[in-house]
N, C-alpha and C. Protein backbone atom coordinates (compact mmCIF):
# COMPACT_ATOMS: atom_id res chain seq x y z
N UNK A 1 -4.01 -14.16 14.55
CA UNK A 1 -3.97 -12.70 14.41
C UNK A 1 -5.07 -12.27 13.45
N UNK A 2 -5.85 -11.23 13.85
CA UNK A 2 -6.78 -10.55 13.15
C UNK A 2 -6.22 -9.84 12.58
N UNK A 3 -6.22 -9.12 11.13
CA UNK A 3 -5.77 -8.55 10.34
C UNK A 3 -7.28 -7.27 9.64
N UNK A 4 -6.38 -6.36 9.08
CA UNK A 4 -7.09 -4.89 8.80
C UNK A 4 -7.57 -5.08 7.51
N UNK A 5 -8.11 -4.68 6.66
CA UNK A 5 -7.92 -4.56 5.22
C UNK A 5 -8.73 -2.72 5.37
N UNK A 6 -7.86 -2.22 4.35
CA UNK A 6 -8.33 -0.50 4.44
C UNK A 6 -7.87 -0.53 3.24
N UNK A 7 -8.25 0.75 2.66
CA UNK A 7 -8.09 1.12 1.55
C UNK A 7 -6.93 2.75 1.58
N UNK A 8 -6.20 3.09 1.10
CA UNK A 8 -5.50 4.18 0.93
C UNK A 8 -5.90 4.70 -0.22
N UNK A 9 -6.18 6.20 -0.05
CA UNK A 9 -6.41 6.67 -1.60
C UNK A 9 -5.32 7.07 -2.22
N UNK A 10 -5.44 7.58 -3.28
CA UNK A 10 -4.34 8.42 -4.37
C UNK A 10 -3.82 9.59 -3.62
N UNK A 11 -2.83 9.73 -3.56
CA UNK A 11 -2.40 11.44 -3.21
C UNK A 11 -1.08 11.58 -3.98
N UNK A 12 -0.28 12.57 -4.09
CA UNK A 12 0.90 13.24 -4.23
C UNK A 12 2.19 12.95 -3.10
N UNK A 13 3.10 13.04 -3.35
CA UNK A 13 3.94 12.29 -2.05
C UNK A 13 5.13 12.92 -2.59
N UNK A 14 5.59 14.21 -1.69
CA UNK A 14 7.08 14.37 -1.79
C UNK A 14 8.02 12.87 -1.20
N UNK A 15 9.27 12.96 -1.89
CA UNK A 15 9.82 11.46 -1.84
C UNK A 15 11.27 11.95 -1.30
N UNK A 16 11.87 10.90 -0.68
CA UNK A 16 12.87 10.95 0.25
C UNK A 16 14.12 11.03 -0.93
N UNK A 17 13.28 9.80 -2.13
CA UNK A 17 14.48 9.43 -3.25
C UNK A 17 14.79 8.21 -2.58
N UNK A 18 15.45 7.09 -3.33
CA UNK A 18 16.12 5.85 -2.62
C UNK A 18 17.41 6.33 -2.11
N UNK A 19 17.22 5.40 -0.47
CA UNK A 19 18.88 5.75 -0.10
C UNK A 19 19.49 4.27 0.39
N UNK A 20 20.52 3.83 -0.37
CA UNK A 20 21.01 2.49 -0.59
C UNK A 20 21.65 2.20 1.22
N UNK A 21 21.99 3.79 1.70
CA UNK A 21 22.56 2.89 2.88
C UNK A 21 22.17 3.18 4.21
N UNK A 22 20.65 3.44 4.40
CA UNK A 22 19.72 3.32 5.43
C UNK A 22 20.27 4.56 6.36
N UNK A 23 20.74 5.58 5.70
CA UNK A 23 20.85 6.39 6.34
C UNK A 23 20.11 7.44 7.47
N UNK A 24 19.70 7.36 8.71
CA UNK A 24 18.49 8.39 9.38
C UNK A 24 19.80 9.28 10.13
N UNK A 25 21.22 9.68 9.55
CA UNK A 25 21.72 10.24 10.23
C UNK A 25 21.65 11.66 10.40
N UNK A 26 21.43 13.24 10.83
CA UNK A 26 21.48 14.37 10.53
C UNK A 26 21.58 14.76 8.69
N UNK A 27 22.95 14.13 8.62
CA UNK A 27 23.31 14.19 7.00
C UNK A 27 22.63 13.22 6.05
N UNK A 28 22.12 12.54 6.42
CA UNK A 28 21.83 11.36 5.68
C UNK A 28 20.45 11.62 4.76
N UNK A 29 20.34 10.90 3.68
CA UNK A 29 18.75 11.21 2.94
C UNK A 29 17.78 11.12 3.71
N UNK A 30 17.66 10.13 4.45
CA UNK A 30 16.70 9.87 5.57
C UNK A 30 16.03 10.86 6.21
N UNK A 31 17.33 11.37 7.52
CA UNK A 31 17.12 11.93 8.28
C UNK A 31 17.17 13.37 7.83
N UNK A 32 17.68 13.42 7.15
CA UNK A 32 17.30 15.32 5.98
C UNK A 32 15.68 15.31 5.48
N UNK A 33 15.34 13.93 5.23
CA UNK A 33 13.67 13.85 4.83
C UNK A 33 12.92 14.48 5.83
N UNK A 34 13.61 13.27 7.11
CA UNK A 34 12.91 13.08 8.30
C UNK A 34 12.24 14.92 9.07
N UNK A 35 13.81 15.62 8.67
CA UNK A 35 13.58 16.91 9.14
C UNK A 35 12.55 17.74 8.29
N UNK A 36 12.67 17.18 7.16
CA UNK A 36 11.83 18.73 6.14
C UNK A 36 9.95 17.91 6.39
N UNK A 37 10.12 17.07 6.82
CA UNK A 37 8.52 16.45 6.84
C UNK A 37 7.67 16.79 8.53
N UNK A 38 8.99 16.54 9.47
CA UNK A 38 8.53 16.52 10.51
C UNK A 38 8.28 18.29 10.94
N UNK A 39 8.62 18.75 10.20
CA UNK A 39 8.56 20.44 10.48
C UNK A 39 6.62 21.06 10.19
N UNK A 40 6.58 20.11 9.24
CA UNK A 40 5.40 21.00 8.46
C UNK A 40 4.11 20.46 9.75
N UNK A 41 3.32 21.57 9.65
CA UNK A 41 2.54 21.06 10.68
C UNK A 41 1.05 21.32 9.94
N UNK A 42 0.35 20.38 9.51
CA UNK A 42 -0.68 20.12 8.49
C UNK A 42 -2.03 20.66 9.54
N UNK A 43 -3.06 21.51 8.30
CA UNK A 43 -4.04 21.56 8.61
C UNK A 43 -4.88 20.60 9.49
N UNK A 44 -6.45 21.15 10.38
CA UNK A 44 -6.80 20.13 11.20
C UNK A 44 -7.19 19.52 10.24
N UNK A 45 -7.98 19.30 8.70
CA UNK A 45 -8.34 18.68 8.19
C UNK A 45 -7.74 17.45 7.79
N UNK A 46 -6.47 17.66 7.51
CA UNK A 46 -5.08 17.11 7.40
C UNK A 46 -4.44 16.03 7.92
N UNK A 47 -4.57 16.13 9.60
CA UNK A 47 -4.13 16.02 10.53
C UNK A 47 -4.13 14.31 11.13
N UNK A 48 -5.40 14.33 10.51
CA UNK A 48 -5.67 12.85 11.40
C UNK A 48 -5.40 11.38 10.49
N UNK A 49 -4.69 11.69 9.20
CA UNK A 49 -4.75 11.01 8.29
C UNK A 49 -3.43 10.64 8.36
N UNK A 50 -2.70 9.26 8.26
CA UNK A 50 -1.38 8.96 8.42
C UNK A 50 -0.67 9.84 7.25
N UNK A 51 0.29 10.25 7.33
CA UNK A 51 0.98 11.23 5.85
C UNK A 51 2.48 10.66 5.60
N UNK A 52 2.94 10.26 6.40
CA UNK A 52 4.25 9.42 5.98
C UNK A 52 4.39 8.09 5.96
N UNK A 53 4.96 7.07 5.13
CA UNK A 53 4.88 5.74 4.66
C UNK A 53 6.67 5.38 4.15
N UNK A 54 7.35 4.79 5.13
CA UNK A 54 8.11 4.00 4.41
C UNK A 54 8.48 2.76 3.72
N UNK A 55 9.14 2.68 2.86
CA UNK A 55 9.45 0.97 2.36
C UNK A 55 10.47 1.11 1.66
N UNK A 56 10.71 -0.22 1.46
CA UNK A 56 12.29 -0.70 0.49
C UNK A 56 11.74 -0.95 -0.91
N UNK A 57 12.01 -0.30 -1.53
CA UNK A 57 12.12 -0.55 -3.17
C UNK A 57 13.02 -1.08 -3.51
N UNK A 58 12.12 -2.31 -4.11
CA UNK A 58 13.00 -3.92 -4.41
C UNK A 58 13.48 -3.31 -5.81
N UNK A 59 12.96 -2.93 -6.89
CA UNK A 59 13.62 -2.73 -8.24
C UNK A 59 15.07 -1.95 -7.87
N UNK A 60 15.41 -0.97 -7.11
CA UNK A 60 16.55 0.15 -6.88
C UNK A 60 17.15 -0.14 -5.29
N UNK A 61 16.47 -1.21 -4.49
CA UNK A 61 17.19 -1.65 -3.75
C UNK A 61 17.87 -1.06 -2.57
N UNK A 62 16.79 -0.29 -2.22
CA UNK A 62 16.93 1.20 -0.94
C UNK A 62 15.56 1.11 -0.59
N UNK A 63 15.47 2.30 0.70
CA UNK A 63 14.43 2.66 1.39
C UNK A 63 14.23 4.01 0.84
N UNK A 64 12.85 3.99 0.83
CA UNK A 64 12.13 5.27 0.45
C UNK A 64 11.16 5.68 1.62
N UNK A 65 11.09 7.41 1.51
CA UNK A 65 10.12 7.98 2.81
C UNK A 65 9.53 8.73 1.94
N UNK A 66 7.93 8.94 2.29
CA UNK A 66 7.10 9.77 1.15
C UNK A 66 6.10 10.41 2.37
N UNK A 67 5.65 11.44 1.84
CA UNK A 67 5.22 12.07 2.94
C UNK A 67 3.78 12.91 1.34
N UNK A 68 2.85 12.47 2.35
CA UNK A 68 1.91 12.84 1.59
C UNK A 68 1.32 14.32 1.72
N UNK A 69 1.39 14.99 0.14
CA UNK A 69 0.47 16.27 0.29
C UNK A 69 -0.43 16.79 -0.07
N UNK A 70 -1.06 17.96 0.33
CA UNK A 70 -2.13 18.28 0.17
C UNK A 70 -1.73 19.40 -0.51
N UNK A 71 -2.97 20.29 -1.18
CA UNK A 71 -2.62 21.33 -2.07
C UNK A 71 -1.78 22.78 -1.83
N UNK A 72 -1.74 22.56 -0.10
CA UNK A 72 -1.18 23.69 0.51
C UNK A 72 0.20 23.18 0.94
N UNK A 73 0.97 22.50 0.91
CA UNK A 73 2.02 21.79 1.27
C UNK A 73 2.66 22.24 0.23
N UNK A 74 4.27 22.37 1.20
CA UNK A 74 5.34 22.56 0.04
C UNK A 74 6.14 21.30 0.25
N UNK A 75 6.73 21.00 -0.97
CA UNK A 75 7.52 19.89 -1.57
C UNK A 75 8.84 20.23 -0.72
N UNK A 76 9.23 21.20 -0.40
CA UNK A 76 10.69 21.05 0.41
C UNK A 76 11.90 20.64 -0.81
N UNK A 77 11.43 21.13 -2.19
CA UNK A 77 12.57 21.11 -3.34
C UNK A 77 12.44 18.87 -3.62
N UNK A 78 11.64 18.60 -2.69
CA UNK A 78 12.11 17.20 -2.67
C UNK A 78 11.36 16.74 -4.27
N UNK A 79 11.39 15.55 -4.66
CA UNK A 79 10.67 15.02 -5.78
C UNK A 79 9.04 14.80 -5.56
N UNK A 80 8.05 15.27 -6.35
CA UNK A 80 6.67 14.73 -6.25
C UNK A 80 6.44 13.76 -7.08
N UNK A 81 5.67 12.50 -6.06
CA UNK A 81 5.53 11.46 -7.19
C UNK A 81 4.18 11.24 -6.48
N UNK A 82 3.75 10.11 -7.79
CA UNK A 82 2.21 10.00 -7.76
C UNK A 82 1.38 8.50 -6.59
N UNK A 83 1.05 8.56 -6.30
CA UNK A 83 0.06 7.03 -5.65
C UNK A 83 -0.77 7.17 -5.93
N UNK A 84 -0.87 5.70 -6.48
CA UNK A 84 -2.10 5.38 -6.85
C UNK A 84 -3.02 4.39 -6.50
N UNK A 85 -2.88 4.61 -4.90
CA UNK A 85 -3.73 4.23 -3.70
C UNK A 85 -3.86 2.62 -3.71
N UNK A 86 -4.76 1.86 -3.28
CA UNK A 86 -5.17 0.68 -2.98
C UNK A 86 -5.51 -0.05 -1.96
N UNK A 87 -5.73 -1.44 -1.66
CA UNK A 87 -6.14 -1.94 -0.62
C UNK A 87 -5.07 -2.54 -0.26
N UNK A 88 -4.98 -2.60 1.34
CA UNK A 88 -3.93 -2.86 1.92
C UNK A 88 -4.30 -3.65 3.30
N UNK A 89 -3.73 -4.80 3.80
CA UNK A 89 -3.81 -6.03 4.91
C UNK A 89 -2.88 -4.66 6.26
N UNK A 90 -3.20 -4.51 7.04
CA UNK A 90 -2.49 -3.90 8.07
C UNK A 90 -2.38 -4.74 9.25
N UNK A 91 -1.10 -4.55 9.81
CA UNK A 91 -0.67 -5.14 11.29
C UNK A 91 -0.21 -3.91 12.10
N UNK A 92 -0.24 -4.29 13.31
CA UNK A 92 0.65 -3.21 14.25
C UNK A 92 1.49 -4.11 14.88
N UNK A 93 2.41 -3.66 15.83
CA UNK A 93 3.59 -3.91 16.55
C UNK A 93 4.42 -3.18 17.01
N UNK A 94 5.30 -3.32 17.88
CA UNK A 94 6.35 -2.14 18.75
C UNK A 94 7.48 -2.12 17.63
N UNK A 95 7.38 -0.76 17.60
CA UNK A 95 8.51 -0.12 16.56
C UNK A 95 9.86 -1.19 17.11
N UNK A 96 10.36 -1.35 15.82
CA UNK A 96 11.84 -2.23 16.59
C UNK A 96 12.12 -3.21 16.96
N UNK A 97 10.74 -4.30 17.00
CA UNK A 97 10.87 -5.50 17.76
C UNK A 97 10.38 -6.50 16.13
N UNK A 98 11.56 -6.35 15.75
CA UNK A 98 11.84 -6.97 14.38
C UNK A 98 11.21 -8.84 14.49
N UNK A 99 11.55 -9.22 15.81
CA UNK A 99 11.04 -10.25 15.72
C UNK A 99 9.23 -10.40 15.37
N UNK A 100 9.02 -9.66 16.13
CA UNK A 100 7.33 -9.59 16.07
C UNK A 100 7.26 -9.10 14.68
N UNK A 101 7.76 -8.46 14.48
CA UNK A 101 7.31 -8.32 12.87
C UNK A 101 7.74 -9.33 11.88
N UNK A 102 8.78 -9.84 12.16
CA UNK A 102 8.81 -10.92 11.33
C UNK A 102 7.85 -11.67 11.09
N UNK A 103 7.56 -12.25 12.29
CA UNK A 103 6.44 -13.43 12.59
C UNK A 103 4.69 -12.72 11.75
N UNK A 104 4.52 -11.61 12.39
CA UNK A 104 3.19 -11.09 11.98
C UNK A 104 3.26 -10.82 10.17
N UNK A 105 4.94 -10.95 9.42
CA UNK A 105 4.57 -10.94 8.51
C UNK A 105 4.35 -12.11 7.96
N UNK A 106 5.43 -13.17 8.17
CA UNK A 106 4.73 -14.18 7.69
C UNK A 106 3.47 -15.25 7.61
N UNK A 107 2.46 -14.42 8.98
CA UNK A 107 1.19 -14.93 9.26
C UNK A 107 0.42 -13.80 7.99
N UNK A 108 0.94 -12.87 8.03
CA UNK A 108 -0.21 -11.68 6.90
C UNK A 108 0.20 -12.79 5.81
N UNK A 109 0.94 -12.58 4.80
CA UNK A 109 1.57 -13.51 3.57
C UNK A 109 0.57 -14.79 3.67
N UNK A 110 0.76 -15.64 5.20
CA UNK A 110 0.06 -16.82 4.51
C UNK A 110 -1.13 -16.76 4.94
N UNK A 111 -1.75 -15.68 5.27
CA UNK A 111 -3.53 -15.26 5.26
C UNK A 111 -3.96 -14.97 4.48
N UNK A 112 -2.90 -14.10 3.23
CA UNK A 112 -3.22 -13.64 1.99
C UNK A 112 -2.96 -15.10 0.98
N UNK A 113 -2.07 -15.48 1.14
CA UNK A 113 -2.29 -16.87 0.07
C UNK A 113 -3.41 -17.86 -0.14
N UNK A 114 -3.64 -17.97 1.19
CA UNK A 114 -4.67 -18.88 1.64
C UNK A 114 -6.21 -18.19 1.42
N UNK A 115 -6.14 -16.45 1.56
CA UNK A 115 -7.69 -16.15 1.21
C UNK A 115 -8.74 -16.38 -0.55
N UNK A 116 -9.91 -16.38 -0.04
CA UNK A 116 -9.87 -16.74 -1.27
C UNK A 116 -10.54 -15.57 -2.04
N UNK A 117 -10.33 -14.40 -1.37
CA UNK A 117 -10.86 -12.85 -1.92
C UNK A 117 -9.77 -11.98 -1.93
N UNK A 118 -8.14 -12.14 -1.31
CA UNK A 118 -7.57 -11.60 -1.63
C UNK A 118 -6.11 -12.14 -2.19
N UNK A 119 -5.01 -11.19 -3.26
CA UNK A 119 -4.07 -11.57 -3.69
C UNK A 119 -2.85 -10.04 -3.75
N UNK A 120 -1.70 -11.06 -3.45
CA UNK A 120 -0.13 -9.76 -3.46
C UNK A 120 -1.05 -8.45 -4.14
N UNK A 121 -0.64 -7.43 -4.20
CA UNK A 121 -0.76 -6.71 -5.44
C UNK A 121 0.79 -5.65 -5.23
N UNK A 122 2.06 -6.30 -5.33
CA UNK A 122 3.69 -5.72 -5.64
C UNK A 122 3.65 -5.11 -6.68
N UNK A 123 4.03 -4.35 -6.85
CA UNK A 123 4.91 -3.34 -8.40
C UNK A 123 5.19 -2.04 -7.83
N UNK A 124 5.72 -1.82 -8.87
CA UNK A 124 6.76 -0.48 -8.69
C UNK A 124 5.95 0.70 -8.10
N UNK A 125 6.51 1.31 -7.19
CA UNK A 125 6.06 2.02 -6.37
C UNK A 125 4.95 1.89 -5.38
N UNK A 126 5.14 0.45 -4.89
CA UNK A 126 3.64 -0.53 -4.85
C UNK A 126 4.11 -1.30 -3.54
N UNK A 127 4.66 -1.35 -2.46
CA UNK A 127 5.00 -2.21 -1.82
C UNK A 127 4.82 -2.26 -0.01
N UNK A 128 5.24 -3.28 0.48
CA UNK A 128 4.72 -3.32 2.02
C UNK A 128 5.67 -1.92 2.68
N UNK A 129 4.51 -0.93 3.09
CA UNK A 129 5.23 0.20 3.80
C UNK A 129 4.77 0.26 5.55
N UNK A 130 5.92 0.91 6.07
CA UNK A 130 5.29 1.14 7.21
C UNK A 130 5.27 2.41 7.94
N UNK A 131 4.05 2.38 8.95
CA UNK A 131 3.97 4.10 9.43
C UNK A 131 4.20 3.99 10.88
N UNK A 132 4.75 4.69 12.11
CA UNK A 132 4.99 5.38 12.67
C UNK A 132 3.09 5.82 13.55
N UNK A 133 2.27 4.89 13.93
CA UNK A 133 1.02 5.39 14.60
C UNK A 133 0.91 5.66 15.57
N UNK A 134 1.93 5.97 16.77
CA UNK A 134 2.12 6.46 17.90
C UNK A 134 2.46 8.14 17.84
N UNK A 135 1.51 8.88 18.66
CA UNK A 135 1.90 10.19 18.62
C UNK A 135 2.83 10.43 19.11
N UNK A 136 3.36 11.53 18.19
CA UNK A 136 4.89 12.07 19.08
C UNK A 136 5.04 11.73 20.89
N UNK A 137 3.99 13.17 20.95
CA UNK A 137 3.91 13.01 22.83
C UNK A 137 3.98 11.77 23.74
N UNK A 138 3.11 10.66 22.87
CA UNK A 138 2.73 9.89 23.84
C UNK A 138 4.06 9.28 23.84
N UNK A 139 4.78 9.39 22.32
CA UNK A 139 6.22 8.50 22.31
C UNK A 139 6.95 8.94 23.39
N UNK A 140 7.12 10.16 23.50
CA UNK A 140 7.76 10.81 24.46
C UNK A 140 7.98 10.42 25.79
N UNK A 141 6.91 10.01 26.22
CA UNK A 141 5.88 10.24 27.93
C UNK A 141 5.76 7.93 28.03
N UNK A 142 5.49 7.58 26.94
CA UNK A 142 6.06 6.17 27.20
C UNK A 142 7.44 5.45 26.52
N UNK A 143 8.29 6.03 25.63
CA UNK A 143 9.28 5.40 25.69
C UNK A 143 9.58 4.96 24.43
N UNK A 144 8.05 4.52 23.54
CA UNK A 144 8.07 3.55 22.94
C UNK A 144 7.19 3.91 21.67
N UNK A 145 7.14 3.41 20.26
CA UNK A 145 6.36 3.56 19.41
C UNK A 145 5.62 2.58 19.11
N UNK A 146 4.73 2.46 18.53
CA UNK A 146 4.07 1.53 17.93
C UNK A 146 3.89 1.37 15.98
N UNK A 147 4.68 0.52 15.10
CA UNK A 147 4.51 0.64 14.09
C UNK A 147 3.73 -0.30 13.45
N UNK A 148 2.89 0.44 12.13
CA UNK A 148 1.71 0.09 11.27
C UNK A 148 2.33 -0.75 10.12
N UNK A 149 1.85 -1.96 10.04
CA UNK A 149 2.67 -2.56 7.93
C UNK A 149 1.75 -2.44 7.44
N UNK A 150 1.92 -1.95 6.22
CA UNK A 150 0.67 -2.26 5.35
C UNK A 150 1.40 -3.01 3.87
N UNK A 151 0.36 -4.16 3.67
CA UNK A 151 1.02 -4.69 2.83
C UNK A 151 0.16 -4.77 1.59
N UNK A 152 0.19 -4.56 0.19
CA UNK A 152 -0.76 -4.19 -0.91
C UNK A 152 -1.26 -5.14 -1.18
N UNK A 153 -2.54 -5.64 -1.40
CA UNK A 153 -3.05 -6.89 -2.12
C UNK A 153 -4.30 -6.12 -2.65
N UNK A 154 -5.07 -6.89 -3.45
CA UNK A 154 -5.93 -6.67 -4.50
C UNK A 154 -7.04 -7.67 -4.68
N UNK A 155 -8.51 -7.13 -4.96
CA UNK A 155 -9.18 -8.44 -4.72
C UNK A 155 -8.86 -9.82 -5.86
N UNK A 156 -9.10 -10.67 -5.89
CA UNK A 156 -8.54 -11.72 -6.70
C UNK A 156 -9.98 -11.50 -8.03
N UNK A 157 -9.57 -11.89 -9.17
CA UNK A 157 -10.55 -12.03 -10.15
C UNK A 157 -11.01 -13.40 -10.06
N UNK A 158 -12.40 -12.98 -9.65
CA UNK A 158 -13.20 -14.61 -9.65
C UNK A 158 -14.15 -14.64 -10.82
């Protein structure tokens, strides 16, 4: 497997908050995120840039959804917290097919151990997230999504 390395910059990120029990139901933190993010419909400038990122925060032990903004975006009352961007190993795969992701993660992990320019870079607010890179429509019209991992590493000090 060929693997990505990209860089994410810094932005602002209204936050879902941790929710311990994976809730995407109507009521749920999730899916209350899911609604106040999927509403806003971002400038063209905006537009073409992934803006939502989930992951599990290992310190608090839940999933978090952050939805990135720009200066014209409203927070939706939700929490603003900060990123502070970095380089990141990316895979794709079909939303859901947990197996394939399993596998593609443990080939990223031991591509990153084994490189000798890159290393983890984990910490708090710092961790393997994933995005959602299939457009709505097309989800629609085939059935199916396609999801992005990105996992943080850092160049190694040589």
């Amino acid at each position: 497997m060929e693997f990505r390395v990209i860089e994410l910059p810094a932005f602002k990120a209204a936050s879902s908050g941790v929710d311990k029990n994976f809730d995407f139901s109507s009521t749920g933190v999730l899916g209350k995120f899911d609604r106040y993010f999927s509403a806003i419909v971002p400038s063209p400038r905006d537009s073409f840039l992934p803006r939502d990122f989930m992951f599990y925060d290992e310190e608090k032990q839940g999933m978090v959804w952050w939805w990135a903004l720009s200066e014209d975006m409203d927070n939706g009352g939700y929490e603003v917290v900060e990123f502070h961007g970095g380089y990141y190993l990316t895979y794709a795969y079909k939303d859901g097919d947990e197996e394939a992701n399993g596998r593609l993660y443990g080939e990223a992990l031991k591509y990153i151990e084994q490189s000798e320019d890159f290393e983890l870079d984990i910490r708090p607010n710092h961790y393997a997230m994933g995005h959602i890179i299939t457009p709505a429509e097309v989800i629609k019209v085939q059935g199916w999504a396609q999801m992005e991992t990105f996992i943080p590493i850092k160049l190694k000090n040589k």
